[in-house]
N, C-alpha and C. Protein backbone atom coordinates (compact mmCIF):
# COMPACT_ATOMS: atom_id res chain seq x y z
N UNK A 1 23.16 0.87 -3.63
CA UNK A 1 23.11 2.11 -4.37
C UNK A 1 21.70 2.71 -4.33
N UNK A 2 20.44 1.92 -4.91
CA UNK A 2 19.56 2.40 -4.58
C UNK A 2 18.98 3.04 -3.10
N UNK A 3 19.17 2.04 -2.59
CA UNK A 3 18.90 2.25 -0.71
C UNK A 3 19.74 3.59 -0.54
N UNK A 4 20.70 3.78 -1.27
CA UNK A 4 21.25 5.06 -0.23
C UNK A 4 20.79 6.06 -1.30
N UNK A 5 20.60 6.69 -2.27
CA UNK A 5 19.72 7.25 -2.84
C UNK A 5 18.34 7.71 -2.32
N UNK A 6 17.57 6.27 -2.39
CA UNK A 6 16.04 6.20 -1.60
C UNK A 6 16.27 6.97 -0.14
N UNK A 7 17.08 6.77 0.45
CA UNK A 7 17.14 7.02 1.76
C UNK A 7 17.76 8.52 1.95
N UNK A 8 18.83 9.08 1.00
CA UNK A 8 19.18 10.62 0.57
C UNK A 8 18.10 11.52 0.64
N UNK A 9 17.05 11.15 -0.34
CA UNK A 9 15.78 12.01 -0.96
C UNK A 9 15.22 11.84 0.38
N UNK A 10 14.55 10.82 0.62
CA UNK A 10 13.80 10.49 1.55
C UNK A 10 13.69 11.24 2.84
N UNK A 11 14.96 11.14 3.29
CA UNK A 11 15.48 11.27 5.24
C UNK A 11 15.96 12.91 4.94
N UNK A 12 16.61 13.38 4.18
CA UNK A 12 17.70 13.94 4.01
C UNK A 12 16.99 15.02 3.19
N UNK A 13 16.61 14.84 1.68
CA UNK A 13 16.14 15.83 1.38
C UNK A 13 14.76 16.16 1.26
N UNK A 14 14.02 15.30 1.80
CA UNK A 14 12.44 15.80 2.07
C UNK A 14 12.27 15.48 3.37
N UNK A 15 12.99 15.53 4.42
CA UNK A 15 12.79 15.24 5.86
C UNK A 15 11.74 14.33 6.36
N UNK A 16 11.61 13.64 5.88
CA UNK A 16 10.82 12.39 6.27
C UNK A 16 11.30 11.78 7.34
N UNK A 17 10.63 10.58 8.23
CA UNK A 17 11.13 9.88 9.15
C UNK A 17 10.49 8.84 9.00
N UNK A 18 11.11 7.68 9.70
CA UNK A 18 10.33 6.19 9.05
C UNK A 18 10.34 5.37 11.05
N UNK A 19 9.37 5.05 11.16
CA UNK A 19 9.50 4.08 11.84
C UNK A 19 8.89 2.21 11.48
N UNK A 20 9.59 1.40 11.89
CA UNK A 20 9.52 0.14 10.75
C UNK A 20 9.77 -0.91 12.47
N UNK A 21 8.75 -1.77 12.25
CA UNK A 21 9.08 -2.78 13.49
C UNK A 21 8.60 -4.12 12.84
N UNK A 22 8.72 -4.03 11.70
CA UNK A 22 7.81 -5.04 11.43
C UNK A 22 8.43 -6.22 10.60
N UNK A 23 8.66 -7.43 10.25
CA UNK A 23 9.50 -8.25 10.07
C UNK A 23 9.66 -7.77 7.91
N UNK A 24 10.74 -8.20 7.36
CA UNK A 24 10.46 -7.89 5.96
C UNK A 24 10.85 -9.91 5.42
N UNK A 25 8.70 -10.11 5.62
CA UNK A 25 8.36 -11.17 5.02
C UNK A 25 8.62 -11.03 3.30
N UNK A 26 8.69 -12.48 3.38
CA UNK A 26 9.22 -12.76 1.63
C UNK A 26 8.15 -12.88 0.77
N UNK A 27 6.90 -12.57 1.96
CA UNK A 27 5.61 -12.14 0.70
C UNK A 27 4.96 -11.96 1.83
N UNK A 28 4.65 -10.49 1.56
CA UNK A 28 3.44 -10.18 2.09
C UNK A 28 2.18 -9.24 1.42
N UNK A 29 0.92 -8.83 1.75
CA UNK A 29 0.13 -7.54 1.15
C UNK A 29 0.46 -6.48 2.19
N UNK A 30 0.75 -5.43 1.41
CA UNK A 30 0.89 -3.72 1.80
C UNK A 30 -0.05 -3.21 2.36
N UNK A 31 -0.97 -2.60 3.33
CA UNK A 31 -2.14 -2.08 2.92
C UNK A 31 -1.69 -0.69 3.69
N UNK A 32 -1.62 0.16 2.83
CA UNK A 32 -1.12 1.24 2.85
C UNK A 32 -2.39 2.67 3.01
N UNK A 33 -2.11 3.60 4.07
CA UNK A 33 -3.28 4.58 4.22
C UNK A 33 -2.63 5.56 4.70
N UNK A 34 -3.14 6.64 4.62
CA UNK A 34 -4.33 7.46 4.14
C UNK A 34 -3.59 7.60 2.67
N UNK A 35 -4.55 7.59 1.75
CA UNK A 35 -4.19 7.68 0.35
C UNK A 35 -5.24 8.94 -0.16
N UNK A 36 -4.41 10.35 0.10
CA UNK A 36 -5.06 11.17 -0.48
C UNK A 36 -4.70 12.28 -1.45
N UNK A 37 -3.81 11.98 -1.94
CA UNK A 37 -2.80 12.48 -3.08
C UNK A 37 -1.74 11.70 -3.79
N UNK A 38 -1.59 11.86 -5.33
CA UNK A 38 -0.91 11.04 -5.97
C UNK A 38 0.34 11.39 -5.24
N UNK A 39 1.48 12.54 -4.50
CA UNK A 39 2.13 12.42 -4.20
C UNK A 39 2.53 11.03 -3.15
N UNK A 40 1.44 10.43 -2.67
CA UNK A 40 1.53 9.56 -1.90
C UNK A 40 2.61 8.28 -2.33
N UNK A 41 1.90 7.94 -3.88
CA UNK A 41 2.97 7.06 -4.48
C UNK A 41 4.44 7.38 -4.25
N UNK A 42 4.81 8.21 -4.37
CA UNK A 42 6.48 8.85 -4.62
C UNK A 42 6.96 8.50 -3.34
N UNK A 43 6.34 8.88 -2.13
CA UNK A 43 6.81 8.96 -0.99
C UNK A 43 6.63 7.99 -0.26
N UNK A 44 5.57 7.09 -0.93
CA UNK A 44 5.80 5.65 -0.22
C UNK A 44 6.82 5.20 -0.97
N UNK A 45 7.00 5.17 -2.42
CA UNK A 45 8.19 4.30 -3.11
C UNK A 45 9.44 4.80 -2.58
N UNK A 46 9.85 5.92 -2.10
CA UNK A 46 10.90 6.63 -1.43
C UNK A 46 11.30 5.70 -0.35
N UNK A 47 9.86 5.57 0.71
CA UNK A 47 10.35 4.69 1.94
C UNK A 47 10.79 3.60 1.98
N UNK A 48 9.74 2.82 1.15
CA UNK A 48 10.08 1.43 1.01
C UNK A 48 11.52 1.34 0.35
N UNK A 49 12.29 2.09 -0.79
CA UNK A 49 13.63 1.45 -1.06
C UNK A 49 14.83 2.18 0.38
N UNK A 50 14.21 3.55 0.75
CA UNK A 50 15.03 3.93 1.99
C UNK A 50 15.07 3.02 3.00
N UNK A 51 14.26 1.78 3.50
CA UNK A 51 14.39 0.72 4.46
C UNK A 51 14.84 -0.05 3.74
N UNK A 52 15.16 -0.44 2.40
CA UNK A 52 16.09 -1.48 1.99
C UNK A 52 15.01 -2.40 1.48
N UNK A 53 13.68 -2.12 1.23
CA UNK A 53 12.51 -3.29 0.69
C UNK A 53 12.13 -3.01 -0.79
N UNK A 54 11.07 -4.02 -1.24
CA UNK A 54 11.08 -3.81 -2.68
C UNK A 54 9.23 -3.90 -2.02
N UNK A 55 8.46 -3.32 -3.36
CA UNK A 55 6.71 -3.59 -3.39
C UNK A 55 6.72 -2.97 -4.81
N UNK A 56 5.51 -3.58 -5.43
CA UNK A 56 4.72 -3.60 -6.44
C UNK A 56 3.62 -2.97 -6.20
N UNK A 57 2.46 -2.38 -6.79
CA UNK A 57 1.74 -1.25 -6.56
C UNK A 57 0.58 -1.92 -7.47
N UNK A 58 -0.57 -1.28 -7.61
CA UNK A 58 -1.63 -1.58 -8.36
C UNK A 58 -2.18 -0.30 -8.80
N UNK A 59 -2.64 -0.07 -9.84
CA UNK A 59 -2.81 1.27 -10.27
C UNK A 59 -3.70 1.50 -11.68
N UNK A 60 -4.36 2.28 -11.39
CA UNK A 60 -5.46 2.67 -12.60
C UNK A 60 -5.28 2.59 -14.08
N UNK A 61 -5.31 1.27 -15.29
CA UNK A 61 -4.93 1.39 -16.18
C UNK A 61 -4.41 2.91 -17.13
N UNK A 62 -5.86 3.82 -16.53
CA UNK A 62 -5.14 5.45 -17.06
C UNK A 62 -4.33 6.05 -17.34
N UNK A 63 -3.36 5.75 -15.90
CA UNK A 63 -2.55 6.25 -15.42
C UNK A 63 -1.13 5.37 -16.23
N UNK A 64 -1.31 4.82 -17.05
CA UNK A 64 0.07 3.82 -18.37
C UNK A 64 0.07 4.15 -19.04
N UNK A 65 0.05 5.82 -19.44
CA UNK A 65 0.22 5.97 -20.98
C UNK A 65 1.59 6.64 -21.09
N UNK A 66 2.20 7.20 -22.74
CA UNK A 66 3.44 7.24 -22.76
C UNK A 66 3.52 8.63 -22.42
N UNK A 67 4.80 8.95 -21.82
CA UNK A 67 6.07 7.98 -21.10
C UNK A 67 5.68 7.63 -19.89
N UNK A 68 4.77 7.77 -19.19
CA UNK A 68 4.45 7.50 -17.70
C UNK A 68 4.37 6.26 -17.22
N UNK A 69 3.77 5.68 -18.17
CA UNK A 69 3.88 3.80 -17.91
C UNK A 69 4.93 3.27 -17.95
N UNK A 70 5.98 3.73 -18.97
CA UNK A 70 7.84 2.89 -18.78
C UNK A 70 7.82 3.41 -17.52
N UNK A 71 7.77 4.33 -16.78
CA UNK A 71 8.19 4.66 -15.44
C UNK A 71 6.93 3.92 -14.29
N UNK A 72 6.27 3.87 -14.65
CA UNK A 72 4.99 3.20 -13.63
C UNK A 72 5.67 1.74 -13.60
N UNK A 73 5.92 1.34 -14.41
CA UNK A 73 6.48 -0.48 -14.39
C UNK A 73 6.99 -0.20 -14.25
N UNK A 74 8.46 0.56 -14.21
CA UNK A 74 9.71 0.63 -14.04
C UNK A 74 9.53 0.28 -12.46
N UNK A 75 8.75 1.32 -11.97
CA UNK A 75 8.62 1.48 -9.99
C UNK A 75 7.94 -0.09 -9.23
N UNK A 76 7.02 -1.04 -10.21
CA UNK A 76 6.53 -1.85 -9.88
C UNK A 76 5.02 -2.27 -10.23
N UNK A 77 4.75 -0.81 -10.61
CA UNK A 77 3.00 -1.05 -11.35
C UNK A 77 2.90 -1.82 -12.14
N UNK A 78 1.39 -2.29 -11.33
CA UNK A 78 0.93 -3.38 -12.53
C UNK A 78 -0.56 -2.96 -12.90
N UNK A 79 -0.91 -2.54 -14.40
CA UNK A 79 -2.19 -1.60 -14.50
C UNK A 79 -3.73 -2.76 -14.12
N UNK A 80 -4.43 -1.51 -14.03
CA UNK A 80 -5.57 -2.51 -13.21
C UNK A 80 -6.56 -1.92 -14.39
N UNK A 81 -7.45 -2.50 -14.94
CA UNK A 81 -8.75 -2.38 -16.76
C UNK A 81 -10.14 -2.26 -14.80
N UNK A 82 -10.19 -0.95 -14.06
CA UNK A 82 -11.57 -1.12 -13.36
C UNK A 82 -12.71 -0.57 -13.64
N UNK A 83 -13.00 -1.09 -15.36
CA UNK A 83 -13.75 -0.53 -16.35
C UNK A 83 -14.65 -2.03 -16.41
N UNK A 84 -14.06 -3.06 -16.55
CA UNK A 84 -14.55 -4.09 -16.67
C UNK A 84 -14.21 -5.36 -15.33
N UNK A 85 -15.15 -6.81 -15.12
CA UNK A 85 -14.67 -6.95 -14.26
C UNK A 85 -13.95 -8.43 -14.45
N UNK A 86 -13.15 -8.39 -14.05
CA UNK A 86 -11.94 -9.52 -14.09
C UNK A 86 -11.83 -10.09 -12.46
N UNK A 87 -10.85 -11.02 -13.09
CA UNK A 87 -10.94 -11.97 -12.06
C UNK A 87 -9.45 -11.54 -10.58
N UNK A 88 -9.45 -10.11 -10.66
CA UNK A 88 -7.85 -9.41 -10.26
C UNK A 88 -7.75 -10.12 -9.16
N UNK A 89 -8.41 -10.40 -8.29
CA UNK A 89 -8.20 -10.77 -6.73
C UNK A 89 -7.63 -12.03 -6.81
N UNK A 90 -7.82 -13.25 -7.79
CA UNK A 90 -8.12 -14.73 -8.35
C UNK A 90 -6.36 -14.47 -8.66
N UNK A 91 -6.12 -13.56 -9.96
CA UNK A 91 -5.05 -13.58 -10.64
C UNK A 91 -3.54 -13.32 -9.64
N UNK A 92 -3.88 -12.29 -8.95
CA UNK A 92 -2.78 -12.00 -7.99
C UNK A 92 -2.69 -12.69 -6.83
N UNK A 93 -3.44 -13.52 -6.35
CA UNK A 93 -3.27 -14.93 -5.29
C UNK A 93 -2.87 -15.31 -6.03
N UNK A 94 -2.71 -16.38 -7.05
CA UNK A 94 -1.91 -17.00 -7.83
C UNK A 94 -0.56 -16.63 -8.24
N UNK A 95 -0.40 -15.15 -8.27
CA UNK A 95 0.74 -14.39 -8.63
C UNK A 95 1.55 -15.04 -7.35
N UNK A 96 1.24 -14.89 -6.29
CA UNK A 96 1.46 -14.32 -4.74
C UNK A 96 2.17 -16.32 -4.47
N UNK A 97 1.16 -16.89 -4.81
CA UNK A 97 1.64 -18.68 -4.68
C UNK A 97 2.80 -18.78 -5.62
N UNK A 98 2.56 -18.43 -6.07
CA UNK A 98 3.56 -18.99 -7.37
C UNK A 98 4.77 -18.12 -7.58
N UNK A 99 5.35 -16.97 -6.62
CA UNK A 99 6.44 -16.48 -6.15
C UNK A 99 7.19 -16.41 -4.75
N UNK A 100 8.39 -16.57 -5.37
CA UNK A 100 9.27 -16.58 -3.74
C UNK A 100 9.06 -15.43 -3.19
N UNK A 101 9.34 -14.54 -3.49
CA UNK A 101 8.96 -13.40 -3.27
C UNK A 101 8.30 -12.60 -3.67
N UNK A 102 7.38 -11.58 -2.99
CA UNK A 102 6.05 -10.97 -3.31
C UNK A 102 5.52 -10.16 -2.38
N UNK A 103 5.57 -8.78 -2.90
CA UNK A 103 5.35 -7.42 -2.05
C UNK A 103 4.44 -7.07 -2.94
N UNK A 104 3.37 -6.52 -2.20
CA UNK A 104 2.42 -5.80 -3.28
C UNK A 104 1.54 -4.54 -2.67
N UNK A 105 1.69 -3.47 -2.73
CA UNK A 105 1.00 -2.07 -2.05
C UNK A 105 -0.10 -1.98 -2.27
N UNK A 106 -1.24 -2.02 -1.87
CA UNK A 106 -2.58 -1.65 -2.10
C UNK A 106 -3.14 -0.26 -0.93
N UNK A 107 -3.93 0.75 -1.57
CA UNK A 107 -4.51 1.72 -0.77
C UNK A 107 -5.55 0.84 -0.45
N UNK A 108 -6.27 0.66 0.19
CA UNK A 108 -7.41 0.06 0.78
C UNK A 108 -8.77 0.62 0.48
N UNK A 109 -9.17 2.37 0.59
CA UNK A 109 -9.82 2.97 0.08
C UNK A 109 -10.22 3.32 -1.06
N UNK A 110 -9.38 2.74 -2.52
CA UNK A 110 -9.82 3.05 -3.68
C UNK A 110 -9.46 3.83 -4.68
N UNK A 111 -9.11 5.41 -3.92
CA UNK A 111 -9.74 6.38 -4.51
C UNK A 111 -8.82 7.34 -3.03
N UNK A 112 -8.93 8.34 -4.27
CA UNK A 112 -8.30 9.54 -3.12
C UNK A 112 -9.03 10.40 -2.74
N UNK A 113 -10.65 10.17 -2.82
CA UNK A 113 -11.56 11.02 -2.29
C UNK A 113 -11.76 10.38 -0.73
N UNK A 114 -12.66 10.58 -0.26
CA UNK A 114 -13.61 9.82 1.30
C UNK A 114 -14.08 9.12 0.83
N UNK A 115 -13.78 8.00 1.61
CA UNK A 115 -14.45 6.77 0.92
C UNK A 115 -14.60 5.90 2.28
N UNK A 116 -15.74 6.15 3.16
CA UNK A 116 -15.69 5.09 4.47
C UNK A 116 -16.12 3.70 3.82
N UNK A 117 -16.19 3.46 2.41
CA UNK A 117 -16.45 1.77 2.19
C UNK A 117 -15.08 1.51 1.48
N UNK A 118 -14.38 0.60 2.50
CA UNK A 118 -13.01 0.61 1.58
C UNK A 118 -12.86 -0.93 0.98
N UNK A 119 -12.45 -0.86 -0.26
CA UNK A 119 -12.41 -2.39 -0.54
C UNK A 119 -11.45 -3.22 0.29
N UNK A 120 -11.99 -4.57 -0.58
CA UNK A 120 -11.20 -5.81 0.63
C UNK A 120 -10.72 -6.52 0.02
N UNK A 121 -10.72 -5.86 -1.72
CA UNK A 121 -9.43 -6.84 -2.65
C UNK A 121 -8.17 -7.20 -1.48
N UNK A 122 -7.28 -6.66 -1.51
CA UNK A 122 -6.14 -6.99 -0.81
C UNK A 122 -6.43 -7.71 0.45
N UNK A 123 -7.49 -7.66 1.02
CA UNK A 123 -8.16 -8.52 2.29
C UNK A 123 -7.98 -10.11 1.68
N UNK A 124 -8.64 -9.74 0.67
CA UNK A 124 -9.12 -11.19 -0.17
C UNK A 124 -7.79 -12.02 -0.72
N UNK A 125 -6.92 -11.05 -1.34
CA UNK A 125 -5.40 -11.69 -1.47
C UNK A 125 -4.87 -12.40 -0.29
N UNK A 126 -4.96 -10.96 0.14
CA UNK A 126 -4.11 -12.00 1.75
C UNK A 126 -4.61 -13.18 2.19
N UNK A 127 -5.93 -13.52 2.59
CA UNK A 127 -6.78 -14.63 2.94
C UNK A 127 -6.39 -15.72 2.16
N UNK A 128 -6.87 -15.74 0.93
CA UNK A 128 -6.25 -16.28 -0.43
C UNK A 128 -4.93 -17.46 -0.16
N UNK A 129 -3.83 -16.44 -0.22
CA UNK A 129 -2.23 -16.81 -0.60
C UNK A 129 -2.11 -17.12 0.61
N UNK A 130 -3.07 -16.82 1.77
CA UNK A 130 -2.27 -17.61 3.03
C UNK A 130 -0.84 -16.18 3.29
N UNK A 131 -1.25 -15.12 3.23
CA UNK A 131 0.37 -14.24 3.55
C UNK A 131 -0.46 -13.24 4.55
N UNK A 132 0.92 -12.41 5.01
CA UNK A 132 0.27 -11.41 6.03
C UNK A 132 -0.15 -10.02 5.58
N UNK A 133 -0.99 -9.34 6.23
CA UNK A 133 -0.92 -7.77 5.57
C UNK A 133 -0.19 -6.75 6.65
N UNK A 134 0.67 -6.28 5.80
CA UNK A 134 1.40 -5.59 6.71
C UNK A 134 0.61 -3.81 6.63
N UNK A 135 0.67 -3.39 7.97
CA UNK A 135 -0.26 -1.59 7.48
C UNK A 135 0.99 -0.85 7.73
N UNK A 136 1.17 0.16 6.55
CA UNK A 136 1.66 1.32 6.48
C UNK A 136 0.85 1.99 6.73
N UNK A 137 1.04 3.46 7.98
CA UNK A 137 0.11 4.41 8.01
C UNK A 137 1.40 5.99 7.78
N UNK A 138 0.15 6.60 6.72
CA UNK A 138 0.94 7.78 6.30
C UNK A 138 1.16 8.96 6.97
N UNK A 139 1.66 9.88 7.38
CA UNK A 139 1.71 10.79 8.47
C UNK A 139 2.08 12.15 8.17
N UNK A 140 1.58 12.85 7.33
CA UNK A 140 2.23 14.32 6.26
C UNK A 140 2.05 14.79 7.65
N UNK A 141 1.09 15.10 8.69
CA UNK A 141 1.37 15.96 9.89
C UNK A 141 2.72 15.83 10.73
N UNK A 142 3.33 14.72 10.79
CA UNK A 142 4.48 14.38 11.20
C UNK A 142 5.64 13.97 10.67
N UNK A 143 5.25 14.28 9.00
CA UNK A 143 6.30 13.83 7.64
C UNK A 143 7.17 12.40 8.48
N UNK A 144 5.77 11.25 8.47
CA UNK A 144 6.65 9.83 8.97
C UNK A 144 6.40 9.07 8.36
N UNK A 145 6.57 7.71 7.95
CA UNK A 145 5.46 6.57 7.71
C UNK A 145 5.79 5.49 8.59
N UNK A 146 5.18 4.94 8.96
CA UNK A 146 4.95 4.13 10.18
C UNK A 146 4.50 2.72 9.58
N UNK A 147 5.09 1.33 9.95
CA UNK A 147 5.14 0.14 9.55
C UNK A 147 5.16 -0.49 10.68
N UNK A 148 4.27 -0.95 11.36
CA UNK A 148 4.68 -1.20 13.09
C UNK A 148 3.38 -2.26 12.79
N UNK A 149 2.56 -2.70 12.53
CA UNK A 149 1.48 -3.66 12.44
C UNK A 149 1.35 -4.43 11.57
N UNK A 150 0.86 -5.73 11.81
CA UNK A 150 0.87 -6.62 10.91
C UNK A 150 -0.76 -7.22 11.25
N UNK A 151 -1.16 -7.60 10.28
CA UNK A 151 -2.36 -8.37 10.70
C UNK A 151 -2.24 -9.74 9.72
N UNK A 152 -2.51 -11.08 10.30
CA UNK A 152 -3.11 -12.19 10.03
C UNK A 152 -3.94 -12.65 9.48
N UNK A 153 -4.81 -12.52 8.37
CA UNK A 153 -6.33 -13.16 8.19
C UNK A 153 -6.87 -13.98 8.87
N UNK A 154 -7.75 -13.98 9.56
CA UNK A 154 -8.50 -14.81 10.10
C UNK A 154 -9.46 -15.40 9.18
N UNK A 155 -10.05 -15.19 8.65
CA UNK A 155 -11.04 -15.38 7.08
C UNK A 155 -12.60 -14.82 8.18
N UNK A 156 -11.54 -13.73 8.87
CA UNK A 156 -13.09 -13.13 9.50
C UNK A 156 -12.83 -11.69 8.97
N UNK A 157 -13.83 -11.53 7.83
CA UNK A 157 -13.84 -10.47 7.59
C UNK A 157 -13.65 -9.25 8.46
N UNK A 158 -14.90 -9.18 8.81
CA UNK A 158 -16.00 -8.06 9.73
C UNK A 158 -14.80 -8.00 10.44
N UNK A 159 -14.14 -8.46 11.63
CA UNK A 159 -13.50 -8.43 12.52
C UNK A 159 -12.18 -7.62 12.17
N UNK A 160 -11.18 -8.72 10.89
CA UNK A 160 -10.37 -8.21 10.89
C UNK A 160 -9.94 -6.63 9.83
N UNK A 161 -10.98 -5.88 9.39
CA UNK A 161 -11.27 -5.33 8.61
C UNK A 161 -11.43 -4.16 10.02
N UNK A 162 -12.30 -4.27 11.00
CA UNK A 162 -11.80 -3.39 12.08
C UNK A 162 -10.66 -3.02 12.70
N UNK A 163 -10.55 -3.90 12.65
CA UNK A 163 -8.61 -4.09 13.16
C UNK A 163 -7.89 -3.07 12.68
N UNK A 164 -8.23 -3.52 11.15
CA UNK A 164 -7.26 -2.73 10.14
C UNK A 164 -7.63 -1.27 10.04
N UNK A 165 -9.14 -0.83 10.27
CA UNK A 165 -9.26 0.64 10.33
C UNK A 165 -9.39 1.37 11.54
N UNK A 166 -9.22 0.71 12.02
CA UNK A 166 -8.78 1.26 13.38
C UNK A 166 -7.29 1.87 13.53
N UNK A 167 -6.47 0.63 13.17
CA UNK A 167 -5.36 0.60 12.75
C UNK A 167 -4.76 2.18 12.07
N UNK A 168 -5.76 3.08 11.71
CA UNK A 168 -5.52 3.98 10.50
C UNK A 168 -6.14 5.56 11.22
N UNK A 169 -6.85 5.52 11.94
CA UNK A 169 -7.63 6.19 12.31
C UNK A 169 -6.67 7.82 12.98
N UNK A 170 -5.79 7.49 13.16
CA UNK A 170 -4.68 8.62 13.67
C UNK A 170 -4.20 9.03 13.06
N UNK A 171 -4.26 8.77 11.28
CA UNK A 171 -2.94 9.42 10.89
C UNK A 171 -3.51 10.53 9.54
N UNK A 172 -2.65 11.05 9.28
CA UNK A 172 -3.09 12.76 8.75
C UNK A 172 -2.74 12.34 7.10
N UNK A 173 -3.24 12.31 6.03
CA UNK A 173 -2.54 12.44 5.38
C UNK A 173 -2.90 14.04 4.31
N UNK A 174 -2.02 13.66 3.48
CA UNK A 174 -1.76 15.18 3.00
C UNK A 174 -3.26 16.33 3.33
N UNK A 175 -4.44 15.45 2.13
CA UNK A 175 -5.46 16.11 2.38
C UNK A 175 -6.14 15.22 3.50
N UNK A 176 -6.43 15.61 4.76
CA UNK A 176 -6.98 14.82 5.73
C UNK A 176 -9.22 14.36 5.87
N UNK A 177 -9.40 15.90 5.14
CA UNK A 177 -10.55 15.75 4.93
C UNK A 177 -11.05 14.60 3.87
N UNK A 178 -9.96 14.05 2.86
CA UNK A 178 -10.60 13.19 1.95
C UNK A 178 -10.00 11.82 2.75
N UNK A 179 -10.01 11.68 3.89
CA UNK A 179 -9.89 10.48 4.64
C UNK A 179 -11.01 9.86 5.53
N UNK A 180 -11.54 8.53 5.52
CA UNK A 180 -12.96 8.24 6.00
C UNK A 180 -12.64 6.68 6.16
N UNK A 181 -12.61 6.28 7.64
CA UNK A 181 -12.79 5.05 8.00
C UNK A 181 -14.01 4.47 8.35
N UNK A 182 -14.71 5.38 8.32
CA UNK A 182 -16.06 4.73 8.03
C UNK A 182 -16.49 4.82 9.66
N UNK A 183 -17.75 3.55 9.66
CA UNK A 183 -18.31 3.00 11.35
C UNK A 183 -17.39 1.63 11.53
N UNK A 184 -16.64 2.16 12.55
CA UNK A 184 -15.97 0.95 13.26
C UNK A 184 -16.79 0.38 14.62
């Protein structure tokens, strides 16, 4: 029921297109790009139940107040306090071990401005839990999202952190100017 819903809106009434090659591991990290508008959330949560998958999201404590937070958890959010500093990277490897299953979306960049220093929380999960990161790249120029890469941790940063923005470097999203992969 959901899937054909997700996939109604999705395919059908916002003309989207999905291409997906990529296996649907029973835990993996998301790392999802170009992230330059909150619409982004909607239309990734669109895709992911239109292919038949589930993910969890991470998201700016701010952004949980009422009624928006019953609906933010409802979708999978889990609020993030990045006012103070906690142990988030520590807590969600543990989350990640200690479930059969475990999808979790992270933007990589932060922030929906330019940001060529993108964090490596979700780097650090993945490494961590021992799981893969799978890249979503977003495509408003071609209304697609694209799931075709997977990367491995090597526990080489530097390296595989190129990989991954490289990985990204083609794709348009809504606002394209607030997109910045930095020096590869």
């Amino acid at each position: 029921m959901k899937k054909t819903l997700f996939s109604f809106i999705y395919f059908k009434l916002l003309g989207w297109k999905a291409e997906v090659n990529v296996p649907d591991y029973d835990k993996c990290i998301i790392c999802a790009a170009p992230h330059t508008t909150n619409w982004d959330l909607f239309i990734g949560k669109l895709f992911i139940g239109a292919i038949g998958r589930e993910s969890g999201f991470l998201m700016k404590k701010d952004w949980f107040f009422f009624p928006l937070g019953y609906l933010f958890r409802w979708m999978g959010g889990i609020p993030v306090n990045r006012s103070k500093r906690t142990s988030m990277v520590e807590q969600v490897i543990s989350m990640a071990k200690n479930s059969s299953k475990f999808h979790l979306a992270i933007t990589p960049e932060g922030t929906r401005s330019a940001n060529p220093n993108w964090k490596k929380g979700f780097y650090h999960i993945a490494n961590g839990a021992n799981i893969p990161i799978v890249l979503i790249g977003i495509d408003y120029s071609k209304k697609c999202i694209y799931a075709n890469k997977v990367v491995t941790p090597t526990g080489d940063l530097e390296k595989d952190m190129r990989e991954i923005k490289l990985y990204f470097k083609d794709f348009k999203g809504k606002h394209p100017e607030k997109f910045d992969i930095g020096e590869v």
